[in-house]
N, C-alpha and C. Protein backbone atom coordinates (compact mmCIF):
# COMPACT_ATOMS: atom_id res chain seq x y z
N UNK A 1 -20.92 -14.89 17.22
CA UNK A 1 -20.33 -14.20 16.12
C UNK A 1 -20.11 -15.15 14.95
N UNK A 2 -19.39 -16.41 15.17
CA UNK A 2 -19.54 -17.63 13.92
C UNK A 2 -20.55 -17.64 13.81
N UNK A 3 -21.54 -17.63 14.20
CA UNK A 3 -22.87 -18.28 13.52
C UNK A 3 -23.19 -16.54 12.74
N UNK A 4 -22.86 -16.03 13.42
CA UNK A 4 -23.66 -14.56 12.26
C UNK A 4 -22.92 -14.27 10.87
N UNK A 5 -21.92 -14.95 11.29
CA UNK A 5 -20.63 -14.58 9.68
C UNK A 5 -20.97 -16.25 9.18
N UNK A 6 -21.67 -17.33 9.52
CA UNK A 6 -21.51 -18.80 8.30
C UNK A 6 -20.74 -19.45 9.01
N UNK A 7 -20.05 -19.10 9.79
CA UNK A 7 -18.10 -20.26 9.70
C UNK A 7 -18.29 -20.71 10.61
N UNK A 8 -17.84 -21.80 10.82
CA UNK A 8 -17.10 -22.84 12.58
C UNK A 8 -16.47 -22.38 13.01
N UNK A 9 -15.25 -21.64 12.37
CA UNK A 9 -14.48 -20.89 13.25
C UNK A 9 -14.29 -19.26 12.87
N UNK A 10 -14.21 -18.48 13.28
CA UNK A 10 -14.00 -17.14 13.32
C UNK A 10 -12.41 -17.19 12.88
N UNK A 11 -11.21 -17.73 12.77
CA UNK A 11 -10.10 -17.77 11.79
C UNK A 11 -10.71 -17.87 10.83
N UNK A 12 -11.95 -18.86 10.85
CA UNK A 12 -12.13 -19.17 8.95
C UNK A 12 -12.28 -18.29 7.92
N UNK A 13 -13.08 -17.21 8.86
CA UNK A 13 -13.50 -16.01 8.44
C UNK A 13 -12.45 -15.08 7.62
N UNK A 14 -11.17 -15.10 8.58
CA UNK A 14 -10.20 -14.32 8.07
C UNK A 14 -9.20 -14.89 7.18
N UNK A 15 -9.46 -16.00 7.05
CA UNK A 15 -8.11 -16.77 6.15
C UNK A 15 -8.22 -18.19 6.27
N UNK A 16 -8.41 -18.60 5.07
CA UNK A 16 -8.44 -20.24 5.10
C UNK A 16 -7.45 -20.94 4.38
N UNK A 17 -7.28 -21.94 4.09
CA UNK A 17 -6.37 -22.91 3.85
C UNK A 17 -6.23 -22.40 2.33
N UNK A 18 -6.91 -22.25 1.35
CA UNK A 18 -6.91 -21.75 0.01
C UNK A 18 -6.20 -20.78 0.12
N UNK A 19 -6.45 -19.66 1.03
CA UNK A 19 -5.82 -18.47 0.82
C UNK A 19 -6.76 -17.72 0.39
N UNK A 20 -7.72 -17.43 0.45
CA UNK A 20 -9.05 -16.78 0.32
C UNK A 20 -9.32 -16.37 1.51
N UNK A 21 -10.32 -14.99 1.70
CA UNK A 21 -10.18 -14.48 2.79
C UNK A 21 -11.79 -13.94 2.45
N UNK A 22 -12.79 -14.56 3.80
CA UNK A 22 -14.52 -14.32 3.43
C UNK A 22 -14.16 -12.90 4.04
N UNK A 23 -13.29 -12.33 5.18
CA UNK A 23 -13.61 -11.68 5.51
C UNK A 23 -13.42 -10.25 4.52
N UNK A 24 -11.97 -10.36 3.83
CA UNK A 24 -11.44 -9.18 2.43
C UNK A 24 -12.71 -9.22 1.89
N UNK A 25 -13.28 -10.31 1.57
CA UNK A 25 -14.23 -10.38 0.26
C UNK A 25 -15.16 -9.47 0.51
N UNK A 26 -15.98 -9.50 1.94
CA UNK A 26 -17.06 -8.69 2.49
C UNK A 26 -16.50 -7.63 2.68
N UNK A 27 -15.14 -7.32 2.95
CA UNK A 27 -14.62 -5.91 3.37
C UNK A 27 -15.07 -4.93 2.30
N UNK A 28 -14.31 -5.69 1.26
CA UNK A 28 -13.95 -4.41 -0.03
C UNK A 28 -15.84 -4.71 -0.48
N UNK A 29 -16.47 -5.43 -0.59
CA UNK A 29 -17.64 -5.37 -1.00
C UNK A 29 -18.12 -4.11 -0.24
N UNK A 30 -18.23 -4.17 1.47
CA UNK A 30 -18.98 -3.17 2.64
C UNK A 30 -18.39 -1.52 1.99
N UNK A 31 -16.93 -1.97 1.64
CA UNK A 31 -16.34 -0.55 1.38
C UNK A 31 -16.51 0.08 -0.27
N UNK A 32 -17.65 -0.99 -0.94
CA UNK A 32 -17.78 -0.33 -1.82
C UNK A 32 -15.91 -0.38 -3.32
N UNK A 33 -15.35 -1.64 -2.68
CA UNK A 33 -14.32 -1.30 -3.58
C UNK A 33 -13.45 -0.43 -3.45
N UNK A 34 -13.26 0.28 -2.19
CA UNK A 34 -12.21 0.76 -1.88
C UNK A 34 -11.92 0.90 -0.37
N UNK A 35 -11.29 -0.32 -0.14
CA UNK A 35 -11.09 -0.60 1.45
C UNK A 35 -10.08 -0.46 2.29
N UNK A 36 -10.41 0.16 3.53
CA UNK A 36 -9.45 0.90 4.62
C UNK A 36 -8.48 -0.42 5.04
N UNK A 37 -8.28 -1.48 4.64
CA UNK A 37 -7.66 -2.57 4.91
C UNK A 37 -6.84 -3.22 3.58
N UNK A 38 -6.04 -3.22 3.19
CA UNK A 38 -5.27 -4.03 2.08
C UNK A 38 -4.68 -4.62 2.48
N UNK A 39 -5.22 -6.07 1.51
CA UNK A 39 -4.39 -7.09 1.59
C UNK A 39 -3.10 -7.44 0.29
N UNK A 40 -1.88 -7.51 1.08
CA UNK A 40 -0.88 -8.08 0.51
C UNK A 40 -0.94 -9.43 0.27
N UNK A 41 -0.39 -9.44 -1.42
CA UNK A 41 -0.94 -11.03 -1.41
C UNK A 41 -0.09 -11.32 -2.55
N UNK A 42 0.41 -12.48 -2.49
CA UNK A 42 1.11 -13.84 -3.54
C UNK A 42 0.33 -14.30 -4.83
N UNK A 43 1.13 -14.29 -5.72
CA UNK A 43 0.38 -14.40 -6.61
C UNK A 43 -0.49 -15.57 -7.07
N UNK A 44 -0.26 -16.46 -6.29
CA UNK A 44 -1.62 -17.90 -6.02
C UNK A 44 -2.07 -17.97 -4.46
N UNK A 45 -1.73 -16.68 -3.92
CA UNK A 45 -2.76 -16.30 -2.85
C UNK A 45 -1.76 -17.41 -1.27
N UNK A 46 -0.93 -18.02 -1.40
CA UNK A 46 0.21 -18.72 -0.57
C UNK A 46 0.23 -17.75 0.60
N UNK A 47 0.52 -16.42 0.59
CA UNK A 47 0.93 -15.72 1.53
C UNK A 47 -0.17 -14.30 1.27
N UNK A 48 -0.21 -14.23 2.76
CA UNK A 48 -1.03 -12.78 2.71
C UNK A 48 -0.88 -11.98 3.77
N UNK A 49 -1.37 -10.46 3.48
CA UNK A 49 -1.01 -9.60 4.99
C UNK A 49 -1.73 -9.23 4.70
N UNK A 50 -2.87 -8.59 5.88
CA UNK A 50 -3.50 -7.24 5.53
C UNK A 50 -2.53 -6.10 6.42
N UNK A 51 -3.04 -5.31 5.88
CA UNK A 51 -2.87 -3.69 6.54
C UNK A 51 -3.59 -2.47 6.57
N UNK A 52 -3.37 -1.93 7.34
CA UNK A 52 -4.66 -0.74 8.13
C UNK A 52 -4.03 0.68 6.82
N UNK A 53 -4.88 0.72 5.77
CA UNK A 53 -4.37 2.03 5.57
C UNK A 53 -3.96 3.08 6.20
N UNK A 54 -4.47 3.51 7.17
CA UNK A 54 -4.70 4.61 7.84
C UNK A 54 -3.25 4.61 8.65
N UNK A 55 -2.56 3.33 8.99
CA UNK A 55 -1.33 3.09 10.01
C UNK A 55 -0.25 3.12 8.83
N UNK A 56 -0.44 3.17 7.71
CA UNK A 56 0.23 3.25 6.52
C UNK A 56 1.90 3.93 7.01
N UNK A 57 2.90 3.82 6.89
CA UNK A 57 3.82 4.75 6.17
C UNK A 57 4.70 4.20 5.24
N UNK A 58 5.90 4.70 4.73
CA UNK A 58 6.74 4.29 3.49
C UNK A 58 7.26 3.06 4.46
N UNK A 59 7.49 3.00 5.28
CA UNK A 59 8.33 1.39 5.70
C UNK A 59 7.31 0.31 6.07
N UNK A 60 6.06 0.52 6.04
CA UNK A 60 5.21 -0.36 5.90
C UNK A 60 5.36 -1.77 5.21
N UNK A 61 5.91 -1.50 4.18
CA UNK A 61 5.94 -2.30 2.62
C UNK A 61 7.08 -3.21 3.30
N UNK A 62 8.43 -2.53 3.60
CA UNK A 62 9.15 -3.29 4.48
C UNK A 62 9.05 -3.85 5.75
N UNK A 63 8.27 -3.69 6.23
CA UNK A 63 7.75 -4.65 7.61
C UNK A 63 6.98 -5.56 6.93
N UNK A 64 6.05 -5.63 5.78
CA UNK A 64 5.24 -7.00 5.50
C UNK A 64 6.71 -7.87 5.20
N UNK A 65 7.41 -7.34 4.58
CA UNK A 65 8.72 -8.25 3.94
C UNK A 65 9.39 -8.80 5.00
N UNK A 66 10.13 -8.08 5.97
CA UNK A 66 10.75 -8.36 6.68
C UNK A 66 10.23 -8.94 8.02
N UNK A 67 9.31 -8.78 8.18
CA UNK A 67 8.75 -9.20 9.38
C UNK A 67 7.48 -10.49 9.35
N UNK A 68 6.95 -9.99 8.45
CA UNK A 68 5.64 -11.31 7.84
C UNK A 68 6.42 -12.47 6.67
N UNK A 69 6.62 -11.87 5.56
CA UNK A 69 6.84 -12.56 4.46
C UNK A 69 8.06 -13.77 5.32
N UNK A 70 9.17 -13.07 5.13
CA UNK A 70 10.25 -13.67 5.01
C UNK A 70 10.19 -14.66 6.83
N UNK A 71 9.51 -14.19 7.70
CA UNK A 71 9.11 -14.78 9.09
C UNK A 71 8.63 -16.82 8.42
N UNK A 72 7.71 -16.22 7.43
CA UNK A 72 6.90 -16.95 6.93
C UNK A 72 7.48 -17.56 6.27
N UNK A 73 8.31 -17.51 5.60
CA UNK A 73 8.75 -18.29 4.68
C UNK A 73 10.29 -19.19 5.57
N UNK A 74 10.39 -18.86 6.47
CA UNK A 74 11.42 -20.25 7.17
C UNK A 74 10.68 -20.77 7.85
N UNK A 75 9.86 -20.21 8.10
CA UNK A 75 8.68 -21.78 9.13
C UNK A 75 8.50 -22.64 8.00
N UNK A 76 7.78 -22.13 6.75
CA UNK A 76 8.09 -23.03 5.74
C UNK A 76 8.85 -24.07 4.88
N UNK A 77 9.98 -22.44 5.02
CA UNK A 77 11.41 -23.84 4.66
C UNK A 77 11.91 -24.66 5.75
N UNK A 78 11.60 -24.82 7.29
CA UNK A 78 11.51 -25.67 8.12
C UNK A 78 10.54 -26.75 8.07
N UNK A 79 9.47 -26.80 7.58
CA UNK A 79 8.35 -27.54 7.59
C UNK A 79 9.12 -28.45 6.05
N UNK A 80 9.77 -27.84 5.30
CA UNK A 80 9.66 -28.43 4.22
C UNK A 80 11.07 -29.20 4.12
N UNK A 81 11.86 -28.99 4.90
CA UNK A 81 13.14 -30.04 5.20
C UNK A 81 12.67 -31.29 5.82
N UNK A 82 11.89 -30.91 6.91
CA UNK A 82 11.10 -31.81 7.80
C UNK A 82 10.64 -33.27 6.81
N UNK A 83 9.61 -32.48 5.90
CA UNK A 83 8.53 -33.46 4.83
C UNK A 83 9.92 -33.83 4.00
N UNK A 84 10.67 -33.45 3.26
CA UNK A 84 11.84 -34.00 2.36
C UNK A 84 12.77 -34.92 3.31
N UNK A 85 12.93 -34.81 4.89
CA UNK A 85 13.70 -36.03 5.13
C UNK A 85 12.70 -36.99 5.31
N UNK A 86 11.61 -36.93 5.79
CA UNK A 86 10.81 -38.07 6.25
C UNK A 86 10.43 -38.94 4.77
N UNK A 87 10.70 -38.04 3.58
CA UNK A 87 10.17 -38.76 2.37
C UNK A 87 11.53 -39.25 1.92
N UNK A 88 12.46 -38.95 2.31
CA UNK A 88 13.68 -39.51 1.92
C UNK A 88 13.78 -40.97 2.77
N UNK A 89 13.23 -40.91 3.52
CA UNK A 89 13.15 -41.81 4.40
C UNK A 89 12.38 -43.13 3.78
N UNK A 90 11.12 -42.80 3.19
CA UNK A 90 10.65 -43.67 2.22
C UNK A 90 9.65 -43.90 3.07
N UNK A 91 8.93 -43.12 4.03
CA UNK A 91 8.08 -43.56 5.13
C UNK A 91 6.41 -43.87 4.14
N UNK A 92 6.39 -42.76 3.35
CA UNK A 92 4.98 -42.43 2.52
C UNK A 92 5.06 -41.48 1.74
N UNK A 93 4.02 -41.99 0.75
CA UNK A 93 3.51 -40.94 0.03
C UNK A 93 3.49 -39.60 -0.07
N UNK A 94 2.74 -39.48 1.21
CA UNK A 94 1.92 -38.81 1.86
C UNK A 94 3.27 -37.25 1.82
N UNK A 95 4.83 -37.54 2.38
CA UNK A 95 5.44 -36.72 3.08
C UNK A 95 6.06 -36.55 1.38
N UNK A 96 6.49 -37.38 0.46
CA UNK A 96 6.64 -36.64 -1.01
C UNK A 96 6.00 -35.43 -1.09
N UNK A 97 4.59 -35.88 -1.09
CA UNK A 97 3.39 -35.39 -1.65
C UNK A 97 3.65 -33.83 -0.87
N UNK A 98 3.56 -33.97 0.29
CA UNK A 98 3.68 -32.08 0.69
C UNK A 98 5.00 -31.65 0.94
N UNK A 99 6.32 -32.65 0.89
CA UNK A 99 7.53 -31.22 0.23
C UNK A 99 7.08 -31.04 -1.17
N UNK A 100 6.44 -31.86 -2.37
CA UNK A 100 6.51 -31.47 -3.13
C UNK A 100 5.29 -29.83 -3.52
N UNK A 101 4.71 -29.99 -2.49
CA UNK A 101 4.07 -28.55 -2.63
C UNK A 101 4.48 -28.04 -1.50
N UNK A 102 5.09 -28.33 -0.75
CA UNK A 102 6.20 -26.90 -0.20
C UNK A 102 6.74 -26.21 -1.21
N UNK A 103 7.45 -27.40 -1.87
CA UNK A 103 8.48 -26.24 -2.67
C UNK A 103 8.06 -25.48 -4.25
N UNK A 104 6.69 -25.81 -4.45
CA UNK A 104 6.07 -25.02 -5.27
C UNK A 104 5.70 -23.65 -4.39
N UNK A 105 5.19 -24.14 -3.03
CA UNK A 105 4.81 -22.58 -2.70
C UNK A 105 6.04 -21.86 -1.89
N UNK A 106 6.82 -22.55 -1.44
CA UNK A 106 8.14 -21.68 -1.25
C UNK A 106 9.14 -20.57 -2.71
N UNK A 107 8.68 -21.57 -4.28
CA UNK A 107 9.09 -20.72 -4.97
C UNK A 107 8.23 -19.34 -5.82
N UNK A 108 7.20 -20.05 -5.11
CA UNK A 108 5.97 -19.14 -5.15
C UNK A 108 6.36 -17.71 -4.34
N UNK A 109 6.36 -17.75 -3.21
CA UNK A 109 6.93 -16.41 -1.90
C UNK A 109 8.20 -15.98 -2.81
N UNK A 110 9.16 -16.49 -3.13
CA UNK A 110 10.58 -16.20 -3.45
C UNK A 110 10.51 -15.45 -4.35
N UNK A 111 9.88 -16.23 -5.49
CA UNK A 111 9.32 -14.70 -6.41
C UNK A 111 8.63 -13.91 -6.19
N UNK A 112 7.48 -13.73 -5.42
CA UNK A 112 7.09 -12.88 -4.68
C UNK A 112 8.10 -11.73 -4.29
N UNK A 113 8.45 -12.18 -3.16
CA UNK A 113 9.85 -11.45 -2.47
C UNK A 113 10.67 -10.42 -3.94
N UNK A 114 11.11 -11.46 -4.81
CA UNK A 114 12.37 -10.85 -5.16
C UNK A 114 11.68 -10.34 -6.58
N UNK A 115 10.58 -10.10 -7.22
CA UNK A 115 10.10 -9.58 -8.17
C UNK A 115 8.90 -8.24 -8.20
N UNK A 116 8.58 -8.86 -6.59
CA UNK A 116 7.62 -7.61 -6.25
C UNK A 116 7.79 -6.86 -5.20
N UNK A 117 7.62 -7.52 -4.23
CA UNK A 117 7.89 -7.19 -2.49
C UNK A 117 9.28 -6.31 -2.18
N UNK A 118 9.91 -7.24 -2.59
CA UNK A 118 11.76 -6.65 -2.16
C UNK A 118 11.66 -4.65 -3.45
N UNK A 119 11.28 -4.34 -4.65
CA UNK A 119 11.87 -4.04 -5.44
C UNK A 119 10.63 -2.70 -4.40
N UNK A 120 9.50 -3.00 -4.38
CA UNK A 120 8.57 -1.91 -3.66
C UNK A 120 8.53 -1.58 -2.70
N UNK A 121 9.31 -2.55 -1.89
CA UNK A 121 9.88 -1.93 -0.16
C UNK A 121 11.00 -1.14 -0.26
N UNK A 122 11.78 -0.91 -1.63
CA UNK A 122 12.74 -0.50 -1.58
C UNK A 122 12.58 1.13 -2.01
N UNK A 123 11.06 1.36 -2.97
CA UNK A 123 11.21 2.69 -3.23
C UNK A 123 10.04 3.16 -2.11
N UNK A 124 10.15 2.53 -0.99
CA UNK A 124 9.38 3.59 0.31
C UNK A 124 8.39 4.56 -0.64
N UNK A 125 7.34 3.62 -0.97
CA UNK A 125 6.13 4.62 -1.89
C UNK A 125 5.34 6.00 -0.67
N UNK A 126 5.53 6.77 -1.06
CA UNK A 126 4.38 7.60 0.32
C UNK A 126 2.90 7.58 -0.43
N UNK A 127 1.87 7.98 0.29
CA UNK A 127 0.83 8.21 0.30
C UNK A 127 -0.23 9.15 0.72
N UNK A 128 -0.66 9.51 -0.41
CA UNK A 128 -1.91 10.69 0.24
C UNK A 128 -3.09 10.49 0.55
N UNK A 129 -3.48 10.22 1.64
CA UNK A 129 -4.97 9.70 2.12
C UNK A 129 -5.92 10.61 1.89
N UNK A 130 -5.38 11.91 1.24
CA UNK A 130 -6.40 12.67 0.67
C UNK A 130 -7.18 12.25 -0.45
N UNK A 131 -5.85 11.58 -1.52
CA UNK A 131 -6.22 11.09 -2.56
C UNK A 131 -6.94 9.81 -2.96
N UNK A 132 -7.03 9.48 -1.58
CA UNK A 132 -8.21 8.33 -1.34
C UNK A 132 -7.63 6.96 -1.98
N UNK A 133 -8.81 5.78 -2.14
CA UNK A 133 -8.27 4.08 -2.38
C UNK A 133 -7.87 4.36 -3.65
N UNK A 134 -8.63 4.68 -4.75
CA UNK A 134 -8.62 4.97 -5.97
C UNK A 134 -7.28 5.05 -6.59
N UNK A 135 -6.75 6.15 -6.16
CA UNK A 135 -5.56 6.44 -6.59
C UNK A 135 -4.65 5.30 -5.80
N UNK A 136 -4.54 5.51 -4.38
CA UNK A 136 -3.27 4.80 -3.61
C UNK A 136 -3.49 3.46 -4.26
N UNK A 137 -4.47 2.82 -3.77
CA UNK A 137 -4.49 1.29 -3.74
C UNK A 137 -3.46 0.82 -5.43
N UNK A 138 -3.67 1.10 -6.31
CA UNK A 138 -2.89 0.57 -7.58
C UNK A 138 -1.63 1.03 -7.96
N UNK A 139 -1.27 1.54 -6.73
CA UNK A 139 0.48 1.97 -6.65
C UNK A 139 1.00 1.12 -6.13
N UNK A 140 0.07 -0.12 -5.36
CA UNK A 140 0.79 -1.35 -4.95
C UNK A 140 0.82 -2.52 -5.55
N UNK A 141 0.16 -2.57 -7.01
CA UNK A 141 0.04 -3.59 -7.68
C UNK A 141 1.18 -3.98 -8.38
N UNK A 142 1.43 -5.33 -8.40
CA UNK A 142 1.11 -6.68 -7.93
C UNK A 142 0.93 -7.09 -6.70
N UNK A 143 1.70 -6.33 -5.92
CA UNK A 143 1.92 -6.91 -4.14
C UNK A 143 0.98 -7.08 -3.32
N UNK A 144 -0.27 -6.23 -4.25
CA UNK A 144 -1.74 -6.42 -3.51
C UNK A 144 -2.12 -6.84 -4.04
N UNK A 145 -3.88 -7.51 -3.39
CA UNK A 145 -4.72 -8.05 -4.11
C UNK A 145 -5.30 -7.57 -5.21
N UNK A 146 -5.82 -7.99 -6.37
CA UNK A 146 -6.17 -6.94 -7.17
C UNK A 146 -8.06 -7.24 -6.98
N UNK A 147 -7.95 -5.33 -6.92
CA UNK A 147 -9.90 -5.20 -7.13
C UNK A 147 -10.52 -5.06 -8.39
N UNK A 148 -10.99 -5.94 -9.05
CA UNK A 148 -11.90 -5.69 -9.91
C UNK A 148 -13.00 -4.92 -9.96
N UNK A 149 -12.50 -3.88 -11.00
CA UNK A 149 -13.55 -2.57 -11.29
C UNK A 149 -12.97 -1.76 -10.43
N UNK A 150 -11.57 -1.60 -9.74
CA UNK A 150 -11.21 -0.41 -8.74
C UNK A 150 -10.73 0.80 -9.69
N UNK A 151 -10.03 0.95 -10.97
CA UNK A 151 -9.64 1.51 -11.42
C UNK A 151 -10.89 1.91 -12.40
N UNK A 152 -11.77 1.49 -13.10
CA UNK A 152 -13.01 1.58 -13.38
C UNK A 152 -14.43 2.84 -13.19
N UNK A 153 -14.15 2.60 -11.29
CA UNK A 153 -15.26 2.84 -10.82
C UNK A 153 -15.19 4.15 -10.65
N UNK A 154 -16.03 5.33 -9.87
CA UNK A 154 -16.21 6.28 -9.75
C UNK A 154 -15.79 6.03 -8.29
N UNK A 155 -15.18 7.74 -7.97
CA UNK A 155 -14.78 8.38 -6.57
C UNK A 155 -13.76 8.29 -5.96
């Protein structure tokens, strides 16, 4: 299966260190730009969820928050006390160097959370799967990825 998708690893496929995802990319391409899978995503791509449209309901929005996001973000702020004592410590470079991008991408999630995530989990959006990607998908914007040419396109 790696060798038929490019990658060494089959994670790579779904999410890499950038925060780019080969597999979204081919999704929404296969689906034509409007895909049965959305990804929730940060606005420099730090954090991401997908989700199954189809398993959709209004508390959805609040389980990425409460259960992914915010899960995610104390492993982080654990990882990033960790790198700030060891650099307090004066051990290296090296442990400056990644609290200091912890805490760019920890304030990265936070606004996330508290400008997008928190304010759209809160009005429990519903959805008509009649009304297809077209319509639904840009009732979640910012919190999703954005598709170029989705609002654009035909169907």
């Amino acid at each position: 299966m790696e060798e038929s998708l490019g990658v060494k690893a089959l994670r790579d496929y779904f999410i890499t260190k950038s925060g780019k995802s080969k597999f979204y990319d081919d999704h929404v391409k296969r689906y034509k730009k409007r895909p049965i899978y959305w990804m929730f995503s940060s606005s420099k791509g730090s954090f991401n969820a997908l989700i199954y449209l189809h398993r959709y309901t209004p508390s959805t929005v609040s389980t990425v928050l409460n259960e992914y996001l915010r899960e995610y973000e104390n492993k982080l702020q654990k990882a990033f006390e960790r790198a700030e004592a060891a650099a307090a410590g004066g051990t290296s470079a090296k442990d400056q160097k990644e609290a200091d991008r912890l805490r760019k991408v920890l304030a990265e999630l936070r606004d996330y959370e508290h400008d997008v995530l928190y304010p759209l989990a809160t009005q429990q959006v519903e959805i008509d799967l009649d009304d297809g990607v077209k319509v639904n998908y840009p009732k979640f914007y910012p919190a999703v990825k954005k598709i170029v040419g989705l609002e654009s396109s035909d169907g």
